[in-house]
PDB file of N, CA and C in Angstrom:
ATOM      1  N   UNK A   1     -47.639 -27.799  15.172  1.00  0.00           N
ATOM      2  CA  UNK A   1     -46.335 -27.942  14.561  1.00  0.00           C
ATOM      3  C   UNK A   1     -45.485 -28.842  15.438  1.00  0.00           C
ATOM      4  N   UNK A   2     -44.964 -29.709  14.961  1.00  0.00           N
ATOM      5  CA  UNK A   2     -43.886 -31.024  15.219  1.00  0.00           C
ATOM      6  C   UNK A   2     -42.651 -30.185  15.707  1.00  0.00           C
ATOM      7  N   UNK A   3     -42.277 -29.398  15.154  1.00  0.00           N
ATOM      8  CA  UNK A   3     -40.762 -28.719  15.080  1.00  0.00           C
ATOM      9  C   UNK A   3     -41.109 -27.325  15.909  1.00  0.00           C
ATOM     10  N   UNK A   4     -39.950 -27.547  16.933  1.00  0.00           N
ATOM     11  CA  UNK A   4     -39.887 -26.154  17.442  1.00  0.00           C
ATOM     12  C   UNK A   4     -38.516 -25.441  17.998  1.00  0.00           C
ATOM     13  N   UNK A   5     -38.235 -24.734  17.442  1.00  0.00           N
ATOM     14  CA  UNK A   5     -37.000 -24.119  16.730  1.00  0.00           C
ATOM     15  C   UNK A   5     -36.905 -23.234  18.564  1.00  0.00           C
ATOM     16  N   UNK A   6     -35.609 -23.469  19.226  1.00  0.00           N
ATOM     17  CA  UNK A   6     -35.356 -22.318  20.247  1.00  0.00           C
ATOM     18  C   UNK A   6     -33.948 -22.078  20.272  1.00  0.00           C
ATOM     19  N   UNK A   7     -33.771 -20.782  19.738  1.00  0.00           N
ATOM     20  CA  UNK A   7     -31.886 -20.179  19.238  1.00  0.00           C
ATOM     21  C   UNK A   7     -31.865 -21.394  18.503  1.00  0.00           C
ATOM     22  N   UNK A   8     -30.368 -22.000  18.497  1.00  0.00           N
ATOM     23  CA  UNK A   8     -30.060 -22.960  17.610  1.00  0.00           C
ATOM     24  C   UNK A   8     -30.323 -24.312  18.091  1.00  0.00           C
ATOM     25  N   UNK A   9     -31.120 -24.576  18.894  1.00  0.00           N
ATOM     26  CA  UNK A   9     -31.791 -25.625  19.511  1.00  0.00           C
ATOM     27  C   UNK A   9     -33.010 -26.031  18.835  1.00  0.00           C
ATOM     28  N   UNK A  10     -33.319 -27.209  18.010  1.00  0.00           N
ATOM     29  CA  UNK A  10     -34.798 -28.137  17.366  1.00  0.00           C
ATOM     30  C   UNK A  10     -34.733 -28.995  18.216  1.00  0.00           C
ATOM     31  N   UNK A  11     -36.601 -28.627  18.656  1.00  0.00           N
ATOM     32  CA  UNK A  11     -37.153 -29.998  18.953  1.00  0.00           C
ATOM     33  C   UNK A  11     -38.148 -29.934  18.259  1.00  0.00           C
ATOM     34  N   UNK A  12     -37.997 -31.722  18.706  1.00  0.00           N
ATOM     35  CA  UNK A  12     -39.139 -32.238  17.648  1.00  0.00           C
ATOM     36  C   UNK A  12     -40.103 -33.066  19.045  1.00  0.00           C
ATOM     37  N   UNK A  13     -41.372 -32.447  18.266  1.00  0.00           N
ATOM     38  CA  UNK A  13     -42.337 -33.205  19.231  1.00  0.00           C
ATOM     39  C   UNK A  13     -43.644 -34.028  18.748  1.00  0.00           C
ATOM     40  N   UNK A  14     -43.703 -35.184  19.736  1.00  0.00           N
ATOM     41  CA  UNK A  14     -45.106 -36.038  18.673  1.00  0.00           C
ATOM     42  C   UNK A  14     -46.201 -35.515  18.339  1.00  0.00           C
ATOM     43  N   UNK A  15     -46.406 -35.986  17.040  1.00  0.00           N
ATOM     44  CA  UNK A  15     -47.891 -34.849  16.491  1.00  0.00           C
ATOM     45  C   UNK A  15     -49.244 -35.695  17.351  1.00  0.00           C
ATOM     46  N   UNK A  16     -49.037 -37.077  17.724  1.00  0.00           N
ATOM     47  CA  UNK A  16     -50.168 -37.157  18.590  1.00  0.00           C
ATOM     48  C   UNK A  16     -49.981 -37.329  20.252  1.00  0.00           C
ATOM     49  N   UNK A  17     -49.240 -37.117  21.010  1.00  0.00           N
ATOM     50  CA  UNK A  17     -49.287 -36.984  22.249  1.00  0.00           C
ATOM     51  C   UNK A  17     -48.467 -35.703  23.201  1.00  0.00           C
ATOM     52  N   UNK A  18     -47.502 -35.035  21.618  1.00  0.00           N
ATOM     53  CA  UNK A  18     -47.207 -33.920  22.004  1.00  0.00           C
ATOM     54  C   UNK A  18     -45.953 -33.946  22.771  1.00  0.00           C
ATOM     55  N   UNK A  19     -45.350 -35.052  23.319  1.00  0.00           N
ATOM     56  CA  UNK A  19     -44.164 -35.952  24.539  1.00  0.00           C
ATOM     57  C   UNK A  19     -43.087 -34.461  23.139  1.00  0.00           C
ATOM     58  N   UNK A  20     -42.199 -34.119  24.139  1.00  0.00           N
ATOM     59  CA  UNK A  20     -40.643 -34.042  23.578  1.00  0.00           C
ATOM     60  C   UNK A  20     -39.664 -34.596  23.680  1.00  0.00           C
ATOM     61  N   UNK A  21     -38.657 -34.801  22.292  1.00  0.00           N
ATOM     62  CA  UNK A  21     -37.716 -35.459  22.061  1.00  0.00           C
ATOM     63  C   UNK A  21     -36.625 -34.881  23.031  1.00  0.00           C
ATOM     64  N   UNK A  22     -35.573 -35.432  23.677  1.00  0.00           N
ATOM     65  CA  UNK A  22     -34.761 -35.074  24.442  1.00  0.00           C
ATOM     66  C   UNK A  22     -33.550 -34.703  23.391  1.00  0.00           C
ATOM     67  N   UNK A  23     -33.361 -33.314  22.677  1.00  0.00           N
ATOM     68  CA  UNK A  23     -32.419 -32.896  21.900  1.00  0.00           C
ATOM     69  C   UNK A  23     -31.517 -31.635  22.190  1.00  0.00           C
ATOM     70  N   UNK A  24     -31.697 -30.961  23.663  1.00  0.00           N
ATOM     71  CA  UNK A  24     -31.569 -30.068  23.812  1.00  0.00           C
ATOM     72  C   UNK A  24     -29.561 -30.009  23.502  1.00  0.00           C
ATOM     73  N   UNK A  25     -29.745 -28.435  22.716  1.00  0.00           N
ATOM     74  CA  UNK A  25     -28.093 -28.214  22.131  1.00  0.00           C
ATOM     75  C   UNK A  25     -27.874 -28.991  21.218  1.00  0.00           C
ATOM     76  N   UNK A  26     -28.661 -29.213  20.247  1.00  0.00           N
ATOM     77  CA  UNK A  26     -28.404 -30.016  19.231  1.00  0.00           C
ATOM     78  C   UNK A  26     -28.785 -29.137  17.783  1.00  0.00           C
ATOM     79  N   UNK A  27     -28.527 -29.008  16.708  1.00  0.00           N
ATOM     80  CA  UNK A  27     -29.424 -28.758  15.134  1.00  0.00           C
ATOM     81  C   UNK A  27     -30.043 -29.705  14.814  1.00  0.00           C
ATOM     82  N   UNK A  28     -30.598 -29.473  13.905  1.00  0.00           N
ATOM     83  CA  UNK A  28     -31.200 -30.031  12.990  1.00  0.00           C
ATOM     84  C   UNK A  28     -31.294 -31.579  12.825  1.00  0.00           C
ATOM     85  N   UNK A  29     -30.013 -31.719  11.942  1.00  0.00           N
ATOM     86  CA  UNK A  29     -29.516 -32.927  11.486  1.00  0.00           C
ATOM     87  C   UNK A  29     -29.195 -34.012  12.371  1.00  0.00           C
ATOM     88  N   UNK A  30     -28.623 -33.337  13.856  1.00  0.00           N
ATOM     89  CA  UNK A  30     -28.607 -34.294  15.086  1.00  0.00           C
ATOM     90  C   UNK A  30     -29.718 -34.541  15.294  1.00  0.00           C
ATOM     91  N   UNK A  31     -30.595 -33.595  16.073  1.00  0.00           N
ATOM     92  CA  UNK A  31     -31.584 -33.948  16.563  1.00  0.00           C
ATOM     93  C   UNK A  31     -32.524 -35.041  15.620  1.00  0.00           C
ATOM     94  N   UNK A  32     -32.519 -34.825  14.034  1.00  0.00           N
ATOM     95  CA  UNK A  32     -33.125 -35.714  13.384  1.00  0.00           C
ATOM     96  C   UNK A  32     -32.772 -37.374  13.348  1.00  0.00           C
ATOM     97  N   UNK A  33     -31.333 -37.248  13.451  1.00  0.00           N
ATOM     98  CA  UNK A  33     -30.725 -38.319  13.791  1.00  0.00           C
ATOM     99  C   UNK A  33     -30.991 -39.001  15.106  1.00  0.00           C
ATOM    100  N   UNK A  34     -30.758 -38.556  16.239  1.00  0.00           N
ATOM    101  CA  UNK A  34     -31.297 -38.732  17.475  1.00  0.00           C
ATOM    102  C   UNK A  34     -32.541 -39.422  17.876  1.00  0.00           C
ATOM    103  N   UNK A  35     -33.366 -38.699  17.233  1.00  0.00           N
ATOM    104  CA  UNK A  35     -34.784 -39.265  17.634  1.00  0.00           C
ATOM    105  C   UNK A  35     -35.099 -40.344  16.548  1.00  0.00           C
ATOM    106  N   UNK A  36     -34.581 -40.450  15.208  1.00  0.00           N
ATOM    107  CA  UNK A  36     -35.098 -41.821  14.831  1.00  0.00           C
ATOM    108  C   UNK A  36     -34.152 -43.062  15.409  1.00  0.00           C
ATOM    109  N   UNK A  37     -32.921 -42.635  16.001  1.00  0.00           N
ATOM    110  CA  UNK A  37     -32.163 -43.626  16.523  1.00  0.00           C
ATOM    111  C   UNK A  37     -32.979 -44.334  18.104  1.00  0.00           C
ATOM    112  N   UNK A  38     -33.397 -43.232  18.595  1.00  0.00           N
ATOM    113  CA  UNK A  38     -34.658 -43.647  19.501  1.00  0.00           C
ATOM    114  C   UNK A  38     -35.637 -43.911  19.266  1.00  0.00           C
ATOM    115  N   UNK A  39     -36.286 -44.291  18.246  1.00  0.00           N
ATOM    116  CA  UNK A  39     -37.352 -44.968  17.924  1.00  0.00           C
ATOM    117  C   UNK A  39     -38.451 -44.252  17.440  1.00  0.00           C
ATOM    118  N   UNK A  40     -38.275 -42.978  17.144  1.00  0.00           N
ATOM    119  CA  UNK A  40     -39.400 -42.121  16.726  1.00  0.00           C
ATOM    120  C   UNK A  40     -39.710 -42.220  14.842  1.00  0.00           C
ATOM    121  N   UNK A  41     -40.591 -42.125  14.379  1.00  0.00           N
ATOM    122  CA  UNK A  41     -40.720 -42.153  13.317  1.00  0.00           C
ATOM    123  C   UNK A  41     -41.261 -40.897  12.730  1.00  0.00           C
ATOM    124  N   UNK A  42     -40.734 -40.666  11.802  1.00  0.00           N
ATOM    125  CA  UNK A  42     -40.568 -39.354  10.460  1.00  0.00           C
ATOM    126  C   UNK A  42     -41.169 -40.280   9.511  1.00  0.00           C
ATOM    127  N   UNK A  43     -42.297 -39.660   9.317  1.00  0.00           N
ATOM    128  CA  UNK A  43     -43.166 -39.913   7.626  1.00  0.00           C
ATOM    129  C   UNK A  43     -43.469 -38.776   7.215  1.00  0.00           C
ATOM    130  N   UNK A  44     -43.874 -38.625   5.454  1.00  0.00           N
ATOM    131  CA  UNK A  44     -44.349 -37.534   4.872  1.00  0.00           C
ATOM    132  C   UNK A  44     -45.872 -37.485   5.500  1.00  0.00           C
ATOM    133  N   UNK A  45     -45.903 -36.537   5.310  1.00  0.00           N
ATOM    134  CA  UNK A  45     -47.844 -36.131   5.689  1.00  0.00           C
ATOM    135  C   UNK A  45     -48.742 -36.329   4.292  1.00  0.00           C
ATOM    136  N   UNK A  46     -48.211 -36.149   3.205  1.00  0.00           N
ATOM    137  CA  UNK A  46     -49.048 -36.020   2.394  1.00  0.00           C
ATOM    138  C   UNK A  46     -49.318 -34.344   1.719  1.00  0.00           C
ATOM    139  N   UNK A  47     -48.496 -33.310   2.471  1.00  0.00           N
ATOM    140  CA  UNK A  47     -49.045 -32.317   2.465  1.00  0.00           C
ATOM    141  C   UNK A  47     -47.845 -31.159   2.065  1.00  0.00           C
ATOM    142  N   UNK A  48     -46.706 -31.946   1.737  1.00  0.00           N
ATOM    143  CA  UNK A  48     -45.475 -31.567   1.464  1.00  0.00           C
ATOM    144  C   UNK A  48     -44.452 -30.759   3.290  1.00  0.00           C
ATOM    145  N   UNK A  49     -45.439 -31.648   4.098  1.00  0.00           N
ATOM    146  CA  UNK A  49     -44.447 -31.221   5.398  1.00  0.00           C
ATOM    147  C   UNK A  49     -44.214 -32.932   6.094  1.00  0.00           C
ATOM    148  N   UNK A  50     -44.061 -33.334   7.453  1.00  0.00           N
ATOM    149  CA  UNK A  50     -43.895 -34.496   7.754  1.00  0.00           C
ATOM    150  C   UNK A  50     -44.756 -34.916   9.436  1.00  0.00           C
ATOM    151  N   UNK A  51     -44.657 -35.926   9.769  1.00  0.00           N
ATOM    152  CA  UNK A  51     -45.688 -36.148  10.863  1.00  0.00           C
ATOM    153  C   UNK A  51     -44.019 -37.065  11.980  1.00  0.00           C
ATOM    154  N   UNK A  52     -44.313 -36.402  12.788  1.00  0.00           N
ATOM    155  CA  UNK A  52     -43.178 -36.957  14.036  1.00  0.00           C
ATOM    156  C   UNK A  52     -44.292 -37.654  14.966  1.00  0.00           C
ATOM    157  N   UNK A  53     -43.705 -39.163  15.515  1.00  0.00           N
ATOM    158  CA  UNK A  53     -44.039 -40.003  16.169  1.00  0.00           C
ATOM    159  C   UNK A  53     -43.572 -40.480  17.640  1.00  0.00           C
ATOM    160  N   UNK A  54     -43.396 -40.351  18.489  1.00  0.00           N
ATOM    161  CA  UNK A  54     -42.767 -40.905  19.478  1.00  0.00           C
ATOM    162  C   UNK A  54     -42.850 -42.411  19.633  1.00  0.00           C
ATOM    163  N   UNK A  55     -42.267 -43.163  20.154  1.00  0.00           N
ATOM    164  CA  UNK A  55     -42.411 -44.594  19.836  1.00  0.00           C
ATOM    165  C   UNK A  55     -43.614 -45.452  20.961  1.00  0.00           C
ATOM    166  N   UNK A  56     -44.325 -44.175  21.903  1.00  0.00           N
ATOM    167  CA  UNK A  56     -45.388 -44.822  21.849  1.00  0.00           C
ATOM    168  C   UNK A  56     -46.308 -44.849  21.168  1.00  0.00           C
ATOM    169  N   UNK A  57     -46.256 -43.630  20.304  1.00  0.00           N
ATOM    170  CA  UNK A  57     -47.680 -43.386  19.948  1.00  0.00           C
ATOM    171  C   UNK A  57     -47.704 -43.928  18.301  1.00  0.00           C
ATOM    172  N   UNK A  58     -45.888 -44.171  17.790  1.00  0.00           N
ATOM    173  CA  UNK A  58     -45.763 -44.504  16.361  1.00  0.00           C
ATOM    174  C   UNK A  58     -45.540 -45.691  16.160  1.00  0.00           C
ATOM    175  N   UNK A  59     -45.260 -46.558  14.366  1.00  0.00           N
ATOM    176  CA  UNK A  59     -45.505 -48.178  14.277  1.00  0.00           C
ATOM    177  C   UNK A  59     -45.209 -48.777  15.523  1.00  0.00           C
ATOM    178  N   UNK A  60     -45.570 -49.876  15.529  1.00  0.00           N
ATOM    179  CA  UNK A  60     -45.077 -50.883  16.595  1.00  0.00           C
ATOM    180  C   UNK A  60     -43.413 -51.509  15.980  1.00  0.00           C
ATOM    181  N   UNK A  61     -42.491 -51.430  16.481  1.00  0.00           N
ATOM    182  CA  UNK A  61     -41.194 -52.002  16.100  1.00  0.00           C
ATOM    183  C   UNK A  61     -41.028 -53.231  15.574  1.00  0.00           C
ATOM    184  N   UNK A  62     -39.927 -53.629  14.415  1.00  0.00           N
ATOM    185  CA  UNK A  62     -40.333 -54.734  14.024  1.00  0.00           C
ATOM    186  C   UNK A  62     -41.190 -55.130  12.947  1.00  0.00           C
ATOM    187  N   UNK A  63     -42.584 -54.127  12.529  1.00  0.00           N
ATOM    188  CA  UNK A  63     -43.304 -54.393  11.981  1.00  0.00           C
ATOM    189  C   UNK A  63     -43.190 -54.902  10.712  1.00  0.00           C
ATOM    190  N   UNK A  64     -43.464 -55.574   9.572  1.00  0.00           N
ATOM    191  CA  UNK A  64     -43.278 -55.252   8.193  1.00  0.00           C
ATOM    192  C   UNK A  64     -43.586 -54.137   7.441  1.00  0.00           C
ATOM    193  N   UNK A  65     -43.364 -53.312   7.127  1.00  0.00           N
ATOM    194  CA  UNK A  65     -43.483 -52.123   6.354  1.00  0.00           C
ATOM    195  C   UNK A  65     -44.729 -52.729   4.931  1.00  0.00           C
ATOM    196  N   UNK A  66     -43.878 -53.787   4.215  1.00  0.00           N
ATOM    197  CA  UNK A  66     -44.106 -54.257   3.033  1.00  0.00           C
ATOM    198  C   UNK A  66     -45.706 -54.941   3.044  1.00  0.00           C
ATOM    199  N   UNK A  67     -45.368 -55.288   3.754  1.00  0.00           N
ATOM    200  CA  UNK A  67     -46.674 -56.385   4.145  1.00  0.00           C
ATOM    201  C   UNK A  67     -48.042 -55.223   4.977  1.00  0.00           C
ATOM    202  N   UNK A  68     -47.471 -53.974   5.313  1.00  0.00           N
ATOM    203  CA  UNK A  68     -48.486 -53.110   5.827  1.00  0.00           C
ATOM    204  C   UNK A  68     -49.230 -52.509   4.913  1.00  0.00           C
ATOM    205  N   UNK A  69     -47.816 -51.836   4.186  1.00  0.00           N
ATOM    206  CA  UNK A  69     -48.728 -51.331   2.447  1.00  0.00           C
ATOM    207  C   UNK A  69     -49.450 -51.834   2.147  1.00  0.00           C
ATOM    208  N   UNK A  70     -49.360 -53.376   1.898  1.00  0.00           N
ATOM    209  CA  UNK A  70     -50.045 -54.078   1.076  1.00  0.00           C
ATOM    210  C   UNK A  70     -51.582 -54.305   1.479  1.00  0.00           C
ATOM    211  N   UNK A  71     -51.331 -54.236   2.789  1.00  0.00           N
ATOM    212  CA  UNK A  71     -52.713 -54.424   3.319  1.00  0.00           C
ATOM    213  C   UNK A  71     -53.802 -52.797   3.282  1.00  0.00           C
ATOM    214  N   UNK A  72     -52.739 -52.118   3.508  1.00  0.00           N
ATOM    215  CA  UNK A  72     -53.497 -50.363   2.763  1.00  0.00           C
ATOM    216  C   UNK A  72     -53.864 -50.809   2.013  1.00  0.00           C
ATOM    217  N   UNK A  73     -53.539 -51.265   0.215  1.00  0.00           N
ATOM    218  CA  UNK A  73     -54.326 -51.366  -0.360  1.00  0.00           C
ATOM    219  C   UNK A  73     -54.833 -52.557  -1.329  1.00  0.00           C
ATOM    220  N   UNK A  74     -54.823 -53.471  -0.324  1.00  0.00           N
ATOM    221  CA  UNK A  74     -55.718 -54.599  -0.609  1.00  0.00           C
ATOM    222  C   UNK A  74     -55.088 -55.461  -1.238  1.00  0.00           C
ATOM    223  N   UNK A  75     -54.110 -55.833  -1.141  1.00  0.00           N
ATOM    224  CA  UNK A  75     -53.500 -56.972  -1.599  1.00  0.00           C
ATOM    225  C   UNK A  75     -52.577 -58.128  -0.536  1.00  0.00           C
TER     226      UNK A  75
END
């Protein structure tokens, strides 16, 4: 689990290297704010929950989004 709830304190941590977001004393909505303002990326999973990234381990910055899809699926 990405999200880890302590009293009214969320963190969010990368689903592949595990690093924590520096949110301490924050909710929800900050902390969500916070970490994509630092470079972390929030995508759906596919699974009706979401996958947290730290910005080493998530896109490279900059990237095209549009032009990535496209190459998912073949065009």
């Amino acid at each position: 689990m990405s999200i880890n709830r302590r009293g009214s304190t969320v963190r969010f941590a990368c689903d592949d290297c595990g690093e924590e977001a520096d949110t301490e004393g924050m909710g929800f909505s900050a902390a969500l704010e916070t970490i994509k303002a630092d470079g972390w990326s929030v995508r759906p999973d596919g699974e009706g929950g979401y996958t947290h990234k730290c910005p080493d381990c998530g896109e490279p910055s900059g990237g095209d989004r549009l032009a990535a899809q496209r190459a998912l699926f073949g065009r």
